[in-house]
ModelCIF file with pLDDT and N, C-alpha, C, O atoms, coordinates in Angstrom:
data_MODEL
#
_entry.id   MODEL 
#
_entity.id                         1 
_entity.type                       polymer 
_entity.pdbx_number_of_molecules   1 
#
_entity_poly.entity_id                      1 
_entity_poly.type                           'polypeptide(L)' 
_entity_poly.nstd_linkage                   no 
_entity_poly.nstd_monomer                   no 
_entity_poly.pdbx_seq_one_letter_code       
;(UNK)(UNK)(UNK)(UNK)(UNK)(UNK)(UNK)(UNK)(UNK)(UNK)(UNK)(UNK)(UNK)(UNK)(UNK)(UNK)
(UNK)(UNK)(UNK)(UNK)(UNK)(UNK)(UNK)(UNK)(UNK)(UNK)(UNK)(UNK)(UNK)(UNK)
;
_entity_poly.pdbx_seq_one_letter_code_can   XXXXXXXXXXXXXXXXXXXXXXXXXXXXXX 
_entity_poly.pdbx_strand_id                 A 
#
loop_
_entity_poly_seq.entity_id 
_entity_poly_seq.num 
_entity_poly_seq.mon_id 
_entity_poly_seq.hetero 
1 1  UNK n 
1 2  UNK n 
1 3  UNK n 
1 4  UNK n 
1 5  UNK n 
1 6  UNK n 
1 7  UNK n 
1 8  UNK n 
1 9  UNK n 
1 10 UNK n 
1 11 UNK n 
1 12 UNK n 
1 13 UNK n 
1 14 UNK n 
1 15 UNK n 
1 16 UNK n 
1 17 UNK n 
1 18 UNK n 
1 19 UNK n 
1 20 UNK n 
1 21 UNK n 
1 22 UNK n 
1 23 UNK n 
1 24 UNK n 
1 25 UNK n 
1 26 UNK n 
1 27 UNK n 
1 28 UNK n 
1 29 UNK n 
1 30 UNK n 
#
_struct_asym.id          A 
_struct_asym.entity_id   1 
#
loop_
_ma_qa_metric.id 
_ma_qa_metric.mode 
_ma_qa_metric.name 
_ma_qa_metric.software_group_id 
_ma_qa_metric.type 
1 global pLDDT . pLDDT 
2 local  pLDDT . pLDDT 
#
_ma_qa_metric_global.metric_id      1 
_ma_qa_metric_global.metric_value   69.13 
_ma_qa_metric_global.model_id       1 
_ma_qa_metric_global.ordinal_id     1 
#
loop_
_ma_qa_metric_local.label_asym_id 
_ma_qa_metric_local.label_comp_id 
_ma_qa_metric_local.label_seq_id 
_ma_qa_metric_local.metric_id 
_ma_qa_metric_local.metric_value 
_ma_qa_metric_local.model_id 
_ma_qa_metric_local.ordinal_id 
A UNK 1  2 31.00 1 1  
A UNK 2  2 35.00 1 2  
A UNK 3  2 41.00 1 3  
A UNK 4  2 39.00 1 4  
A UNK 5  2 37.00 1 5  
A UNK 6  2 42.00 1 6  
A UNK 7  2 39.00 1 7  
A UNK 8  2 41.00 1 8  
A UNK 9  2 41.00 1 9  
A UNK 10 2 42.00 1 10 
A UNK 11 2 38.00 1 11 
A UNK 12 2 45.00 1 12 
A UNK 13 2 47.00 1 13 
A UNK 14 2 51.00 1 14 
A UNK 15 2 69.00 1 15 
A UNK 16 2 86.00 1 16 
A UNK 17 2 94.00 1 17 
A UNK 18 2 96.00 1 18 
A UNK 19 2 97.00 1 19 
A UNK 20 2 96.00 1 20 
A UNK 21 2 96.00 1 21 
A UNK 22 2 97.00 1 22 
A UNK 23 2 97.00 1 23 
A UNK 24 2 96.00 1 24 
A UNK 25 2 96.00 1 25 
A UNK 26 2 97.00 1 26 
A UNK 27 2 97.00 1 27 
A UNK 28 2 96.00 1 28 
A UNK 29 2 97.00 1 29 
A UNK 30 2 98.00 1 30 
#
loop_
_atom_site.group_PDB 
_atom_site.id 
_atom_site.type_symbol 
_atom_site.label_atom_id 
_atom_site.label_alt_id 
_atom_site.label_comp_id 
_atom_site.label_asym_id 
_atom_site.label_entity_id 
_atom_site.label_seq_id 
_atom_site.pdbx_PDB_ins_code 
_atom_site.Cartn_x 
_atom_site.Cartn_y 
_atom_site.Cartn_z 
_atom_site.occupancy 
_atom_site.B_iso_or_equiv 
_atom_site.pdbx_formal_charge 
_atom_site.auth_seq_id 
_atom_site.auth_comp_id 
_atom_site.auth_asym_id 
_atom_site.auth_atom_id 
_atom_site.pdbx_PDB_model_num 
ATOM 1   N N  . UNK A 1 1  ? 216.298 -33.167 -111.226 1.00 31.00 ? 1  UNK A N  1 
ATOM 2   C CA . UNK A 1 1  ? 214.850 -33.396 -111.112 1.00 31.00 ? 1  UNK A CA 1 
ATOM 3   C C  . UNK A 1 1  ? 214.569 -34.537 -110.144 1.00 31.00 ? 1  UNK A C  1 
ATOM 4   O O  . UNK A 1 1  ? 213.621 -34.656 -109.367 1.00 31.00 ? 1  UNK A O  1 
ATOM 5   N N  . UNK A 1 2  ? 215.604 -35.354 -110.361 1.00 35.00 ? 2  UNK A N  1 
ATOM 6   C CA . UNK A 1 2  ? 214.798 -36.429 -109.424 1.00 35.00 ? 2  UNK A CA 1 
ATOM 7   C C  . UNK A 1 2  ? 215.714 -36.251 -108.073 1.00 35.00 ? 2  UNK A C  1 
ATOM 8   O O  . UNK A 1 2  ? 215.262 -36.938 -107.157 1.00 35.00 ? 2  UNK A O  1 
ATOM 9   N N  . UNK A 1 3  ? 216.429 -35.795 -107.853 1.00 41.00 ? 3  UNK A N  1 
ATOM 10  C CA . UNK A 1 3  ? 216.902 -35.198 -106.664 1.00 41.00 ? 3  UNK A CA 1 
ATOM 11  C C  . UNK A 1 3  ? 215.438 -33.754 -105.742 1.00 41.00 ? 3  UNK A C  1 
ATOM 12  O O  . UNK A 1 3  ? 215.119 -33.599 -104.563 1.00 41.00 ? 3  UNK A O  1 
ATOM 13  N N  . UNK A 1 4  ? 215.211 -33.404 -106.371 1.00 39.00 ? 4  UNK A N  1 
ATOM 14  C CA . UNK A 1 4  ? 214.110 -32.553 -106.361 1.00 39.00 ? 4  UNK A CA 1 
ATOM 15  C C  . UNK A 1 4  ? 213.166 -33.101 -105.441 1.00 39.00 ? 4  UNK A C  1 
ATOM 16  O O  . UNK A 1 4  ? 213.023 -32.917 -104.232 1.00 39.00 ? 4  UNK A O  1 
ATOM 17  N N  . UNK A 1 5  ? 212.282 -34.124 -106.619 1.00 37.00 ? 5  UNK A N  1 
ATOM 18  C CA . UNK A 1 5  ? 210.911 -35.086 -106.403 1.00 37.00 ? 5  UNK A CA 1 
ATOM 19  C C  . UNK A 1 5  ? 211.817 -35.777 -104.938 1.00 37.00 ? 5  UNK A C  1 
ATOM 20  O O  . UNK A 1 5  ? 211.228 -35.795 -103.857 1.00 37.00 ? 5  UNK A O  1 
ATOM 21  N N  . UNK A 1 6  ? 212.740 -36.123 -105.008 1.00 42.00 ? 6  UNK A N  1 
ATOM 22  C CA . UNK A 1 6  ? 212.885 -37.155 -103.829 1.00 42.00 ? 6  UNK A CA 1 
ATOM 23  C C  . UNK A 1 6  ? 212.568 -36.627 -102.519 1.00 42.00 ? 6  UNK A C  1 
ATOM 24  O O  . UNK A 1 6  ? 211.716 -36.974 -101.701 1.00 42.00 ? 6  UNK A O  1 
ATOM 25  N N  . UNK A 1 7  ? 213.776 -35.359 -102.494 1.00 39.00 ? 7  UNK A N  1 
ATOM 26  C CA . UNK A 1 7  ? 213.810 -34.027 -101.508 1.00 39.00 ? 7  UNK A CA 1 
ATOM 27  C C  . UNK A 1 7  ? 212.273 -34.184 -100.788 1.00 39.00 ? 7  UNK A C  1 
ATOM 28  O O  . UNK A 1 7  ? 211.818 -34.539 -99.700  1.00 39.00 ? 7  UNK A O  1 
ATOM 29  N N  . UNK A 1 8  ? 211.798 -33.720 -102.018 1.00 41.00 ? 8  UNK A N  1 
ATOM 30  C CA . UNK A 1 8  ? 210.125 -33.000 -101.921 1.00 41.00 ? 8  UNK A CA 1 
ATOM 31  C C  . UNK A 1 8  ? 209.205 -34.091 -101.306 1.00 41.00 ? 8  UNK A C  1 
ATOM 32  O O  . UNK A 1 8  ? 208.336 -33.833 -100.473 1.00 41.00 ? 8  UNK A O  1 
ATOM 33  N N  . UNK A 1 9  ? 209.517 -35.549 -101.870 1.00 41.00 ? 9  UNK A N  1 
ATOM 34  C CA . UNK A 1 9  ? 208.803 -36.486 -100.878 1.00 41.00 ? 9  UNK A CA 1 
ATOM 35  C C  . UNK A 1 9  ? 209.126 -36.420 -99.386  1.00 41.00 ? 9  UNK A C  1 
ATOM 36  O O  . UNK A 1 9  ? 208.311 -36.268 -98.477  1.00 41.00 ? 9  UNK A O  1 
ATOM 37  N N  . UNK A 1 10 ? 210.683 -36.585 -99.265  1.00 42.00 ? 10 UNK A N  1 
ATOM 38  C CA . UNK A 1 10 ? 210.825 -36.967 -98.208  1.00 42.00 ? 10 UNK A CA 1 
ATOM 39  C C  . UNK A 1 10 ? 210.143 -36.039 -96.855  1.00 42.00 ? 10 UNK A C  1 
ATOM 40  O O  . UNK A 1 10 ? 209.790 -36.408 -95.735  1.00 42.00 ? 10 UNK A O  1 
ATOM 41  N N  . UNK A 1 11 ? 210.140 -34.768 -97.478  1.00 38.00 ? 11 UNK A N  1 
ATOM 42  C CA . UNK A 1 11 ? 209.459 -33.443 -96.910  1.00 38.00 ? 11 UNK A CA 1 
ATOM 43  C C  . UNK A 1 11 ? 208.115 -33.516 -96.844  1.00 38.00 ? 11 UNK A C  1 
ATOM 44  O O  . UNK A 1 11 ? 207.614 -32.615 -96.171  1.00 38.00 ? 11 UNK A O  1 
ATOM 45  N N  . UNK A 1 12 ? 207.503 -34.145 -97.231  1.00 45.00 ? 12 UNK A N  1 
ATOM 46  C CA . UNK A 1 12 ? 205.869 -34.585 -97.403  1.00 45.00 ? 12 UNK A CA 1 
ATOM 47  C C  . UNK A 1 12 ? 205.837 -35.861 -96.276  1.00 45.00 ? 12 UNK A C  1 
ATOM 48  O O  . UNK A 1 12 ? 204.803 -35.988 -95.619  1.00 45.00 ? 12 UNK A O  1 
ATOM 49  N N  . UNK A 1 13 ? 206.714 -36.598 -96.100  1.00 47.00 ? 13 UNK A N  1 
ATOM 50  C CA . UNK A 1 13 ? 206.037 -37.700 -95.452  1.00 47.00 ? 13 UNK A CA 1 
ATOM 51  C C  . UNK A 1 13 ? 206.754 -37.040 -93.937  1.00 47.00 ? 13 UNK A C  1 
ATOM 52  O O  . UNK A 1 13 ? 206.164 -37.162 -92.864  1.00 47.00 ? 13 UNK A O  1 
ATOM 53  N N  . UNK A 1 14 ? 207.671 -36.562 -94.023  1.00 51.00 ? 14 UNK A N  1 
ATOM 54  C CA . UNK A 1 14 ? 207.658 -35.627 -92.746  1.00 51.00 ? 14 UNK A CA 1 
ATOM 55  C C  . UNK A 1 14 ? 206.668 -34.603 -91.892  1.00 51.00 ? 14 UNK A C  1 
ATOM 56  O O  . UNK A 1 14 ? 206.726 -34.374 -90.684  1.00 51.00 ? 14 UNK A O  1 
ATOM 57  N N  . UNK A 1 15 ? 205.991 -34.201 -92.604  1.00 69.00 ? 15 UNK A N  1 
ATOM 58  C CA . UNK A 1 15 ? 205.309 -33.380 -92.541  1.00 69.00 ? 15 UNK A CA 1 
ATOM 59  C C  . UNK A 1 15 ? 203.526 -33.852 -92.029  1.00 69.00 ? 15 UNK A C  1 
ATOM 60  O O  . UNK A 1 15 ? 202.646 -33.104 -91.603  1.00 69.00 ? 15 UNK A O  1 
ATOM 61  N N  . UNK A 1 16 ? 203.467 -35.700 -92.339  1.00 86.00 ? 16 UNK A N  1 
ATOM 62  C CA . UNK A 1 16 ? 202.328 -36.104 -92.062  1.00 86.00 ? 16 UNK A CA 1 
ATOM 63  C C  . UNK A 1 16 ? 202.560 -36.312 -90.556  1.00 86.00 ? 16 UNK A C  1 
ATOM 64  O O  . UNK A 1 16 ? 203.567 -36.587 -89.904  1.00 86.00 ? 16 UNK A O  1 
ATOM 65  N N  . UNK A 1 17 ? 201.162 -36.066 -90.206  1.00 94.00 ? 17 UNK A N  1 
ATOM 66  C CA . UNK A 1 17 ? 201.026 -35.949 -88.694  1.00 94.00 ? 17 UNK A CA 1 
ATOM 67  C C  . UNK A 1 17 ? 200.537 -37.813 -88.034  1.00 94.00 ? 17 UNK A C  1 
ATOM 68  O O  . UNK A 1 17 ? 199.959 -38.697 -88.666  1.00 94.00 ? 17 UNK A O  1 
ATOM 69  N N  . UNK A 1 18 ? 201.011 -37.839 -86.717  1.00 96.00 ? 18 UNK A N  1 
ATOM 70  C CA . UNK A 1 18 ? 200.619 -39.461 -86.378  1.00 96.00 ? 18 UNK A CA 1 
ATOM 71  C C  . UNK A 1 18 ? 199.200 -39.446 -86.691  1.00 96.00 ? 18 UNK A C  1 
ATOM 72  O O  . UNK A 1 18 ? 199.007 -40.377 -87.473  1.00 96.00 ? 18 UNK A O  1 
ATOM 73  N N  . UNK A 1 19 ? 198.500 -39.048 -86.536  1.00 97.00 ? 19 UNK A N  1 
ATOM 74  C CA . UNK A 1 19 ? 196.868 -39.039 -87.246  1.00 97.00 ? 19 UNK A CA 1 
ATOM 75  C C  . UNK A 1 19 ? 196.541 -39.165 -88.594  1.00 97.00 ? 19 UNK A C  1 
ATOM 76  O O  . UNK A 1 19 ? 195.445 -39.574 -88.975  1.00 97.00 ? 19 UNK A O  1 
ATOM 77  N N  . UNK A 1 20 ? 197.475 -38.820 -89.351  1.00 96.00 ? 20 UNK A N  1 
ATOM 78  C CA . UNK A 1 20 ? 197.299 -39.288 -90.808  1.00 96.00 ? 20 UNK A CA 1 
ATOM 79  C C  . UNK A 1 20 ? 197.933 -40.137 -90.741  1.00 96.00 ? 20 UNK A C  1 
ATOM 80  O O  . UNK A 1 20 ? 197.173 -40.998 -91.186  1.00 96.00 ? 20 UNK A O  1 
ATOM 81  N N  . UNK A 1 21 ? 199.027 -40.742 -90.459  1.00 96.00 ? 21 UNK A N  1 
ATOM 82  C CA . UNK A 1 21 ? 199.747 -41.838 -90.707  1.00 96.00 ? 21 UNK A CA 1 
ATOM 83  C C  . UNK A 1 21 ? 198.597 -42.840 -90.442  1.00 96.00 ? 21 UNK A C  1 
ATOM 84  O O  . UNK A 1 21 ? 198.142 -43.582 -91.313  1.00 96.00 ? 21 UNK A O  1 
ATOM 85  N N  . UNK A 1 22 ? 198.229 -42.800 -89.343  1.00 97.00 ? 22 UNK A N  1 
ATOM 86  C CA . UNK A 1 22 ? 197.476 -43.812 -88.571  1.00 97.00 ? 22 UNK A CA 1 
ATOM 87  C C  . UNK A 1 22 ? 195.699 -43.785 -89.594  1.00 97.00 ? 22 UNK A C  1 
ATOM 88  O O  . UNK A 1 22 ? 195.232 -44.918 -89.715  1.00 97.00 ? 22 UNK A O  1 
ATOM 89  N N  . UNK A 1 23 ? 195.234 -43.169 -89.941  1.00 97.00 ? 23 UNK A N  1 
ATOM 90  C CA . UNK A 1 23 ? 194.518 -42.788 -91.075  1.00 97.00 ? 23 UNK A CA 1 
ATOM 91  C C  . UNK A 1 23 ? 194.988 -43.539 -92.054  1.00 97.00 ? 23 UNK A C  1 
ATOM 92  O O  . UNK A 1 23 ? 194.333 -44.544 -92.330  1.00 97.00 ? 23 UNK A O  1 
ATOM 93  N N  . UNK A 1 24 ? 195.940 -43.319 -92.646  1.00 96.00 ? 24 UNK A N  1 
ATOM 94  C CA . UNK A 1 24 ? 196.048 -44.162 -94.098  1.00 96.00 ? 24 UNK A CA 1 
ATOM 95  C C  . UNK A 1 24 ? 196.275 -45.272 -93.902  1.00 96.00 ? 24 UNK A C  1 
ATOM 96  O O  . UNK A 1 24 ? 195.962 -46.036 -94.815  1.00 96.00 ? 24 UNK A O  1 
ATOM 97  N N  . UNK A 1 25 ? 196.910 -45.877 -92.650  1.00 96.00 ? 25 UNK A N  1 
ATOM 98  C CA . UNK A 1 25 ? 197.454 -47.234 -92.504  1.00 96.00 ? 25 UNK A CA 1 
ATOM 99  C C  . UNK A 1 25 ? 195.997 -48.021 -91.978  1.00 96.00 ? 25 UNK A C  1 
ATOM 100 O O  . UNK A 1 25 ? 195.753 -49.226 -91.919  1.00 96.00 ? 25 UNK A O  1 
ATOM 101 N N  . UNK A 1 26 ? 195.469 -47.289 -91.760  1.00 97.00 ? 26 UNK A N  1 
ATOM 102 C CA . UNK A 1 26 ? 193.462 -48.135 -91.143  1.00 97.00 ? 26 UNK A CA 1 
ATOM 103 C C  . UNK A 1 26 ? 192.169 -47.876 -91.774  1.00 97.00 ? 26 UNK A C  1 
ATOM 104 O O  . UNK A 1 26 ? 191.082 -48.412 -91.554  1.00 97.00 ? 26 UNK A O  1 
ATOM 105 N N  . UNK A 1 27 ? 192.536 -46.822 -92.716  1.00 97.00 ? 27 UNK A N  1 
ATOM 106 C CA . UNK A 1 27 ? 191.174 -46.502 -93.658  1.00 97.00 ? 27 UNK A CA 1 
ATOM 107 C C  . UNK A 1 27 ? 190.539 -47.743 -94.049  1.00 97.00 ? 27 UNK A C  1 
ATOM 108 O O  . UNK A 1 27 ? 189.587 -48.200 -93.417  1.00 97.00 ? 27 UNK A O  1 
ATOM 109 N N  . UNK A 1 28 ? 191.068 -48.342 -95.140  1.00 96.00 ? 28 UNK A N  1 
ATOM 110 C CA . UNK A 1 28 ? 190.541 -49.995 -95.359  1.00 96.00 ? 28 UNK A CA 1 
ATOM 111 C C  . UNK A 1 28 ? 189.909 -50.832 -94.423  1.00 96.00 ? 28 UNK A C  1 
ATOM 112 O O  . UNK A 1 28 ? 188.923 -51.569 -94.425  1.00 96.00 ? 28 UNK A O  1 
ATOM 113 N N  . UNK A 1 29 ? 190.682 -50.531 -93.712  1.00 97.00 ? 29 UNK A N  1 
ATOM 114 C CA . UNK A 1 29 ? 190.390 -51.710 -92.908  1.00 97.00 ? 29 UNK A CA 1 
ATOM 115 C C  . UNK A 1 29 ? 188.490 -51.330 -91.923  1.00 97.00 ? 29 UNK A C  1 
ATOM 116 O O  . UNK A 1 29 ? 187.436 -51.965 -91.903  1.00 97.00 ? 29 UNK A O  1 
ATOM 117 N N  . UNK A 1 30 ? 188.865 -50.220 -91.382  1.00 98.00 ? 30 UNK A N  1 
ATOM 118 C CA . UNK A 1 30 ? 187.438 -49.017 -90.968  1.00 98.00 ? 30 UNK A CA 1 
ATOM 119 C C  . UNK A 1 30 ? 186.790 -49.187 -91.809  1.00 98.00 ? 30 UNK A C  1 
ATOM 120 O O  . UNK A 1 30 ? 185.727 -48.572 -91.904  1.00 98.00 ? 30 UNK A O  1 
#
């Protein structure tokens, strides 16, 4: 399971595009 969840993150933050990255890292701040 937690081999799984990890997998599955690491595949999710791959998957975010430089526009979301850059989005979540400046929302606050915007």
């Amino acid at each position: 399971i937690v081999l799984a969840v990890t997998l599955s993150v690491l595949l999710t933050a791959a998957d975010v595009t430089p526009q979301q990255k850059y989005i979540d890292t400046y929302a606050a701040v915007a």
